[in-house]
C-alpha atoms as a PDB file:
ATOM      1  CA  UNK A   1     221.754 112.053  45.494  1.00  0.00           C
ATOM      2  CA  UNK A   2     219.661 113.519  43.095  1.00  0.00           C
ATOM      3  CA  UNK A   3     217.796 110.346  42.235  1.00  0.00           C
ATOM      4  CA  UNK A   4     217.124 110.467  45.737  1.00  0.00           C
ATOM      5  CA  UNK A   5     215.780 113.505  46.201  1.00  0.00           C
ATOM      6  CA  UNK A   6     213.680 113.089  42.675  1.00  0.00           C
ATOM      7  CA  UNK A   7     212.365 110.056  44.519  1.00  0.00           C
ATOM      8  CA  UNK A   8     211.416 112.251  47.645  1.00  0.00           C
ATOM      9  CA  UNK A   9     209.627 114.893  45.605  1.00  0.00           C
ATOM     10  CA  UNK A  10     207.275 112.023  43.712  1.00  0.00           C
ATOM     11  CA  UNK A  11     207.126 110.740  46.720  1.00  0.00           C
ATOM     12  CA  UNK A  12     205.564 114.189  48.362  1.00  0.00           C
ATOM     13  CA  UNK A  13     204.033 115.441  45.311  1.00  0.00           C
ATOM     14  CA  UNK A  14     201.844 111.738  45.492  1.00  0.00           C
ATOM     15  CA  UNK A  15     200.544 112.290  48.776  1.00  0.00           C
ATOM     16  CA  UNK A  16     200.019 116.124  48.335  1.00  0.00           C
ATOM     17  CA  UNK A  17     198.157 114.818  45.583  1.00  0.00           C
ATOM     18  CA  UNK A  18     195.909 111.882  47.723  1.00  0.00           C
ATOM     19  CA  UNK A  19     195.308 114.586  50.382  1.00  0.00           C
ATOM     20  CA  UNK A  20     193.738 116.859  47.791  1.00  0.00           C
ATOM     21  CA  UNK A  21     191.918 114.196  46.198  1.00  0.00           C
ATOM     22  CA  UNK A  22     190.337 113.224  49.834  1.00  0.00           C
ATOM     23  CA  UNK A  23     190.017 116.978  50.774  1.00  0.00           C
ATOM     24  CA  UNK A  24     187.764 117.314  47.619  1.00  0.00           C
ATOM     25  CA  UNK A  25     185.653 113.989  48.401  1.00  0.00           C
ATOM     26  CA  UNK A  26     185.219 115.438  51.956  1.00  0.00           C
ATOM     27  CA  UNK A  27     184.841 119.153  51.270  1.00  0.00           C
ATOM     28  CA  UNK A  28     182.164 117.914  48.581  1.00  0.00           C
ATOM     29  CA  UNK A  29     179.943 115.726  51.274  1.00  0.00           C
ATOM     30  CA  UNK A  30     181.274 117.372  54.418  1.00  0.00           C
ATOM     31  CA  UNK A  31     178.235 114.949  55.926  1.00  0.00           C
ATOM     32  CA  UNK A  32     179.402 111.568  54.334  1.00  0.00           C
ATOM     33  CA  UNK A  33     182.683 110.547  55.790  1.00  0.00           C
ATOM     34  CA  UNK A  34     184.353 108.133  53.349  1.00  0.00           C
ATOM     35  CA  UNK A  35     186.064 105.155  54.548  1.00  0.00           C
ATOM     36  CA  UNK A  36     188.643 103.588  52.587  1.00  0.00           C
ATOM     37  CA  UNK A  37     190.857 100.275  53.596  1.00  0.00           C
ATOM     38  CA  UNK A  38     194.596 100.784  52.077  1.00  0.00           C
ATOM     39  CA  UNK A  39     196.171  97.909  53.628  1.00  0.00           C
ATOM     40  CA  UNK A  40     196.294  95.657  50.174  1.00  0.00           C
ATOM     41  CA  UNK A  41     198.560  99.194  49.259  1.00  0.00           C
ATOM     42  CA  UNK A  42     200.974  99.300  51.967  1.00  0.00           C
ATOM     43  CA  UNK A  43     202.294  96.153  51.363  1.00  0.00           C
ATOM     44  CA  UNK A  44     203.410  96.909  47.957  1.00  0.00           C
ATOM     45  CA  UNK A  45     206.608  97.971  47.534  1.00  0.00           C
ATOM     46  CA  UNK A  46     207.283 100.074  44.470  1.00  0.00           C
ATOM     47  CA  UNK A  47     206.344 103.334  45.266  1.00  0.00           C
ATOM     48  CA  UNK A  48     204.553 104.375  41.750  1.00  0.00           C
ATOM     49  CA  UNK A  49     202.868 100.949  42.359  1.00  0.00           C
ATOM     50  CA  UNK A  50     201.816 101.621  45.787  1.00  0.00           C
ATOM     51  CA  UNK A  51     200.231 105.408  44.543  1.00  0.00           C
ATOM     52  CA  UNK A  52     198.397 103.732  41.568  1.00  0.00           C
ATOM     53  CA  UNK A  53     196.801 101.338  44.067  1.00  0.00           C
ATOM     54  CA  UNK A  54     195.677 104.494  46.441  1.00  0.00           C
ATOM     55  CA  UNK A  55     194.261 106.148  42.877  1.00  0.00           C
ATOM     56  CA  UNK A  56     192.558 103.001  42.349  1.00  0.00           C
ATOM     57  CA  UNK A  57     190.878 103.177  46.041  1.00  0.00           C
ATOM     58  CA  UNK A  58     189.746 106.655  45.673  1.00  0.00           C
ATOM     59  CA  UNK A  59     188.274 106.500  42.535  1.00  0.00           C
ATOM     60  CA  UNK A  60     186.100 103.131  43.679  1.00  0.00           C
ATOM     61  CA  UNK A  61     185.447 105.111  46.806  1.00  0.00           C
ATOM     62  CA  UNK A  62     183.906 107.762  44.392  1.00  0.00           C
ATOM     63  CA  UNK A  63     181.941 105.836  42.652  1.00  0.00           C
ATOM     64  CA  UNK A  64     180.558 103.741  45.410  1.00  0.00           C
ATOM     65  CA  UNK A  65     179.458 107.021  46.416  1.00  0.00           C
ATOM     66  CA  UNK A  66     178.183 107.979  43.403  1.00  0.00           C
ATOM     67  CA  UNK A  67     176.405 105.391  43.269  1.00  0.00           C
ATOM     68  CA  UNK A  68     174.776 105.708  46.601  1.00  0.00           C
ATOM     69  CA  UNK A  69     173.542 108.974  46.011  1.00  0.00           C
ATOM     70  CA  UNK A  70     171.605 108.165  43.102  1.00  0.00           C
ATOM     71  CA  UNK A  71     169.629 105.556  44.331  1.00  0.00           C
ATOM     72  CA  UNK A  72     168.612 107.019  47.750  1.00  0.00           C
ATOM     73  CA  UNK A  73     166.592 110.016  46.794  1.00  0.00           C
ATOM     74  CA  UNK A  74     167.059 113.356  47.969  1.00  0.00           C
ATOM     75  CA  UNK A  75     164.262 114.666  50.314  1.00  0.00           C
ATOM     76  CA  UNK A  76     163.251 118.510  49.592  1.00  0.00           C
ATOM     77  CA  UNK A  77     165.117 121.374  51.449  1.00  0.00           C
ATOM     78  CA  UNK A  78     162.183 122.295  53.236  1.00  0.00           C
ATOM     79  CA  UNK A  79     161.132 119.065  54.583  1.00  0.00           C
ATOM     80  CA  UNK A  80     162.190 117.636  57.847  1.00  0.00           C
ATOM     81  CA  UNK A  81     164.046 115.057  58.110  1.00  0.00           C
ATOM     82  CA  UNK A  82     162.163 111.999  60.475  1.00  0.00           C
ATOM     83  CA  UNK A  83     163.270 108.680  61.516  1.00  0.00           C
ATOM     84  CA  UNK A  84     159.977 106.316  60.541  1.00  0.00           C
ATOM     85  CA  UNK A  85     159.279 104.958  63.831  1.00  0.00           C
ATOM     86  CA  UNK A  86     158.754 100.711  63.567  1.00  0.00           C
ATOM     87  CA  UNK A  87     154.939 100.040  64.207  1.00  0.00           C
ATOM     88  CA  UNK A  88     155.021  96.365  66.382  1.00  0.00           C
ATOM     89  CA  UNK A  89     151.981  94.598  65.938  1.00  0.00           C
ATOM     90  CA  UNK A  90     150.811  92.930  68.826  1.00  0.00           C
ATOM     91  CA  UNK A  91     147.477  90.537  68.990  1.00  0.00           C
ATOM     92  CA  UNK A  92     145.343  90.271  72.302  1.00  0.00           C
ATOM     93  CA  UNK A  93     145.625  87.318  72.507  1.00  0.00           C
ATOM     94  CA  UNK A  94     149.623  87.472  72.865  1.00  0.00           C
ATOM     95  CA  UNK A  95     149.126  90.316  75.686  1.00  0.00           C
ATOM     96  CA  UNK A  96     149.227  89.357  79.084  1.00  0.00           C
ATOM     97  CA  UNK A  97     146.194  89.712  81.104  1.00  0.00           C
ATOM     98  CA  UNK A  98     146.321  91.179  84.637  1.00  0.00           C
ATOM     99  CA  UNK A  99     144.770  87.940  86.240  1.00  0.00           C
ATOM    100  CA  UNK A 100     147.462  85.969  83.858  1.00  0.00           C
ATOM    101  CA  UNK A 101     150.844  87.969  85.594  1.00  0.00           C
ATOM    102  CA  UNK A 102     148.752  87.605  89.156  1.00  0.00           C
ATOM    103  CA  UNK A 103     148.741  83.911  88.708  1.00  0.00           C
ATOM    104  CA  UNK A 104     152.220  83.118  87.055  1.00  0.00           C
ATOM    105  CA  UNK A 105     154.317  81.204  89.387  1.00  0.00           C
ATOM    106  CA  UNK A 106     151.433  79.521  91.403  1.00  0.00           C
ATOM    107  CA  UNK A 107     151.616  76.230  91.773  1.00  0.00           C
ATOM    108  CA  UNK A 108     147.909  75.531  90.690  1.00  0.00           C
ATOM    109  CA  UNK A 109     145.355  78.113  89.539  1.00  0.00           C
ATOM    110  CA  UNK A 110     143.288  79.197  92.286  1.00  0.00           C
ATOM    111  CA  UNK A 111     139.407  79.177  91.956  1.00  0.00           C
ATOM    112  CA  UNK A 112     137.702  82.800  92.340  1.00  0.00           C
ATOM    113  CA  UNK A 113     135.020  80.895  94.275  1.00  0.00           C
ATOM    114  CA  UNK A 114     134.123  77.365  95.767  1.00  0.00           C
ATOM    115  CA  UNK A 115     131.797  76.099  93.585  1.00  0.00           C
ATOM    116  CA  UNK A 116     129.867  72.580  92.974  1.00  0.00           C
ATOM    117  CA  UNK A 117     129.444  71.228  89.397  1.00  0.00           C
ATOM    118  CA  UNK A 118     128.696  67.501  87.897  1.00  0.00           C
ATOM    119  CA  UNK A 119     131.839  65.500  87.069  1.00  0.00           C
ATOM    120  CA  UNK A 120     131.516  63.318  84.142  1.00  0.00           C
ATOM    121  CA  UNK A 121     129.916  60.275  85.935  1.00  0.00           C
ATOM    122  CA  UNK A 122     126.901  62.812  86.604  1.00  0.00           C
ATOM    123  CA  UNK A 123     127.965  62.835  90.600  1.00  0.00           C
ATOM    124  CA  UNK A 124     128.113  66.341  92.140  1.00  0.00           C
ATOM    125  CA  UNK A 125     131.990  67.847  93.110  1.00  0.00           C
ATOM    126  CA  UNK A 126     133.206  70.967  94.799  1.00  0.00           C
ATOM    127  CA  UNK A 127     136.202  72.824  94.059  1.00  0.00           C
ATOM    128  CA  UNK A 128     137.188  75.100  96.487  1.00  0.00           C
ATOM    129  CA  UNK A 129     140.929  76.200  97.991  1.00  0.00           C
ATOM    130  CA  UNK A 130     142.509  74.895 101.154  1.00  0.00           C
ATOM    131  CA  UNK A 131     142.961  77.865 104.100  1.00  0.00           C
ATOM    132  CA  UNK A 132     143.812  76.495 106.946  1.00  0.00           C
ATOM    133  CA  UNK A 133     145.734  72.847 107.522  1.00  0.00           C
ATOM    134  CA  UNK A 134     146.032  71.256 111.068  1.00  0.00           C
ATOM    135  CA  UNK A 135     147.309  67.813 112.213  1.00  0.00           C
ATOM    136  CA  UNK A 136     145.054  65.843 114.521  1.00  0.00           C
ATOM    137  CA  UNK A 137     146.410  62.644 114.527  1.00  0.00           C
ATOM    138  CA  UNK A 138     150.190  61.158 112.494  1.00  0.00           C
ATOM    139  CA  UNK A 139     148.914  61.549 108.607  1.00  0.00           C
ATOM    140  CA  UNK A 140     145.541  62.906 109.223  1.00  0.00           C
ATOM    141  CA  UNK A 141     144.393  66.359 108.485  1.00  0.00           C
ATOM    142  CA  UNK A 142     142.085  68.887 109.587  1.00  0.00           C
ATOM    143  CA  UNK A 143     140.757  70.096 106.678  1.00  0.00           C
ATOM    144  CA  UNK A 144     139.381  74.368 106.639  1.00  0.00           C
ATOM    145  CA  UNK A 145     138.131  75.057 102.973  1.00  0.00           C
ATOM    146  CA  UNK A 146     137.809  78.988 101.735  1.00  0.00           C
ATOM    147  CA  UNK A 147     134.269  78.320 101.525  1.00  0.00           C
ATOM    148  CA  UNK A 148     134.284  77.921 105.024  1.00  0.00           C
ATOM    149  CA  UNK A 149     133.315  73.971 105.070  1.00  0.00           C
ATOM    150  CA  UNK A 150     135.610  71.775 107.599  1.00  0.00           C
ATOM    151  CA  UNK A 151     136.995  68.093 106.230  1.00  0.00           C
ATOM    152  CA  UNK A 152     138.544  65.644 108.359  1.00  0.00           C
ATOM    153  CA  UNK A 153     141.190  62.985 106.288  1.00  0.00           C
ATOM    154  CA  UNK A 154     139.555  59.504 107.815  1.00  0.00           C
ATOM    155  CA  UNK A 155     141.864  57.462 106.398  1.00  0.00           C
ATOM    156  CA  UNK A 156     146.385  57.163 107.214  1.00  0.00           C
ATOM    157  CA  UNK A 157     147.204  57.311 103.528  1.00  0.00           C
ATOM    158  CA  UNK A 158     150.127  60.244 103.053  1.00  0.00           C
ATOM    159  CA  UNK A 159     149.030  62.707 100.516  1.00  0.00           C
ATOM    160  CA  UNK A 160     151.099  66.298  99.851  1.00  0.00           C
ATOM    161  CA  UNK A 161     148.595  69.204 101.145  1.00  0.00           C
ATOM    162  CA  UNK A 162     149.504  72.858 101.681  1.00  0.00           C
ATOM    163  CA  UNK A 163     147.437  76.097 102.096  1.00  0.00           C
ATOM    164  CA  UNK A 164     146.345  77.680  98.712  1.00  0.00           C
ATOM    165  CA  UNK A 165     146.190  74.333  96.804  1.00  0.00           C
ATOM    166  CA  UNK A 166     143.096  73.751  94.945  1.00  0.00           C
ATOM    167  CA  UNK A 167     141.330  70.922  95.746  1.00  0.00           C
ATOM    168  CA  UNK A 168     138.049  68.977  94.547  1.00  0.00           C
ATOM    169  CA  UNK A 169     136.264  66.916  96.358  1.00  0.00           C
ATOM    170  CA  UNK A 170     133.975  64.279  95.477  1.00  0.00           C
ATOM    171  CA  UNK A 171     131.600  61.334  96.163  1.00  0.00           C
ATOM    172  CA  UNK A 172     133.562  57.817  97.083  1.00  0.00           C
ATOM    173  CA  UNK A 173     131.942  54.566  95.576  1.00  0.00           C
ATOM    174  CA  UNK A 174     131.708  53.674  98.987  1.00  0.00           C
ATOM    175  CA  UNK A 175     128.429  54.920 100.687  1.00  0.00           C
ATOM    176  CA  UNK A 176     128.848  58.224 102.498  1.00  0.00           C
ATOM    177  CA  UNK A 177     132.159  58.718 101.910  1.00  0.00           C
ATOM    178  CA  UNK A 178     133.900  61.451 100.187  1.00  0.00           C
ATOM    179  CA  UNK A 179     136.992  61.302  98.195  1.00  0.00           C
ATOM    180  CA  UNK A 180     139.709  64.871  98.400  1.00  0.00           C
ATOM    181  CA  UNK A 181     141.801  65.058  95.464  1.00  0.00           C
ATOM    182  CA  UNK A 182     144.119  68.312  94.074  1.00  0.00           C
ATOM    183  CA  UNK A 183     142.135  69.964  91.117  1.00  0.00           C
ATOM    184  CA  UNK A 184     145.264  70.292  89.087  1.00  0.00           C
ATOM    185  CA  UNK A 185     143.354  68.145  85.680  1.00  0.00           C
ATOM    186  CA  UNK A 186     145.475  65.088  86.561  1.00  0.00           C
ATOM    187  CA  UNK A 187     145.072  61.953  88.335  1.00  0.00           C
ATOM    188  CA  UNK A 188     147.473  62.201  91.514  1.00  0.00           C
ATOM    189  CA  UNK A 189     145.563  60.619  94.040  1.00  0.00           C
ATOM    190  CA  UNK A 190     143.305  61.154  96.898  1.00  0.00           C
ATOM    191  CA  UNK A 191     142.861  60.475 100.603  1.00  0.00           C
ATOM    192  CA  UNK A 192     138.985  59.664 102.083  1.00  0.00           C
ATOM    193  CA  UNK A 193     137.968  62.757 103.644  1.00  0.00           C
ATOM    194  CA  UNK A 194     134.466  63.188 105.952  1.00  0.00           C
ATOM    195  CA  UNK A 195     132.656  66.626 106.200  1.00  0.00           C
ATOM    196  CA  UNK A 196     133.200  68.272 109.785  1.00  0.00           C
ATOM    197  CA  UNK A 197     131.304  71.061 109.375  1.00  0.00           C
END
C-alpha cells in the first residue's frame, strides 16, 4: 500500500512538475505557443522512463526555440510590425489586350475593315467579313460582304459559310473569274464566286 501510494505521489509530483515546466515556456513567450508530439512517450511503460522522455521533449522544445529566436531578429519596440506585400512582375506583353479578350472564342479573327492588298503572285485580293448569307439555288450562295459588295457562288461545289467568317477573295486562273476562300492562313478550299454588285 505504501509502495503504491509512493508510486502515486512520483507519479503527481512528475506532472506537477511538466505543467510548471510548460507554464514557464508559455508564461515566458505568451505569443509563441509551443507544440510538442509525446506519443513516442506514452507508449513507454515505466513510469520514471516515460517522465525522462517528457524532460527530454521539453528541453528540445526549448532549445528549438532558442534557437529560433536568435536567428530571426527582433524588430525595435517602436516600429510597426508590416507584412512585406509580394511585388508580381508582369510584362506587357503577357497582359491581355482589350481587342485580345473581345476576340477570344471567335472562330476566325475578324478584319476591322475590308481591305484589298497583293497576294504573293502579285494579283490583287480583298478580305472583308461575310454579313448576310442567302440560298438561291441547292449549294449556291448569295454572297453580302461588310463592305457592302454582293457575290454570287457560280459554281455547286459545297463549301462551310456562316455570317462573321472572314473571307478573301481573289482572282481565278480562269479569265474573269473570282475565287472565295476563308482567310483563316490555311488552304481549305474555295468555291468560284462572281461579283453581283
Amino acid at each position: 500500500m505504501r509502495a503504491a501510494l509512493k508510486n502515486t505521489a512520483l507519479k503527481s509530483y512528475a506532472i506537477a512538475g511538466l505543467l510548471l515546466m510548460v507554464a514557464g515556456q508559455v508564461s515566458a513567450q505568451p505569443d509563441a505557443p509551443v507544440m510538442v508530439d509525446i506519443a513516442p512517450c506514452m507508449v513507454l511503460t515505466g513510469s520514471v522512463e516515460r517522465y525522462v522522455c517528457y524532460d527530454r521533449l521539453a528541453a528540445a522544445a526549448r532549445d528549438t526555440d532558442v534557437t529560433a529566436q536568435q536567428t530571426v531578429p527582433a524588430q525595435p519596440a517602436s516600429a510597426p510590425q508590416t507584412t512585406p506585400v509580394p511585388v508580381v512582375e508582369t510584362s506587357s506583353a503577357a497582359a491581355p489586350t482589350a481587342a485580345a479578350v473581345a476576340d477570344f472564342g471567335k472562330s476566325v479573327p475578324e478584319p476591322k475593315t475590308a481591305e484589298v492588298v497583293a497576294n504573293e503572285n502579285g494579283d490583287e485580293e480583298l478580305h472583308d467579313v461575310i454579313t448576310d448569307l442567302r440560298q438561291r439555288e441547292p449549294h449556291r450562295w448569295l454572297i453580302t460582304l461588310e463592305s457592302g459588295q454582293t457575290w454570287y457562288q457560280s459554281n455547286s461545289e459545297r463549301f462551310r459559310l456562316v455570317k462573321g467568317m472572314a473571307v478573301r477573295i481573289y482572282p481565278s486562273p480562269l479569265h474573269g473569274s473570282w475565287r472565295l476562300a476563308r482567310d483563316d492562313g490555311r488552304e481549305t478550299g474555295f468555291i468560284q464566286v462572281q461579283r453581283v454588285d
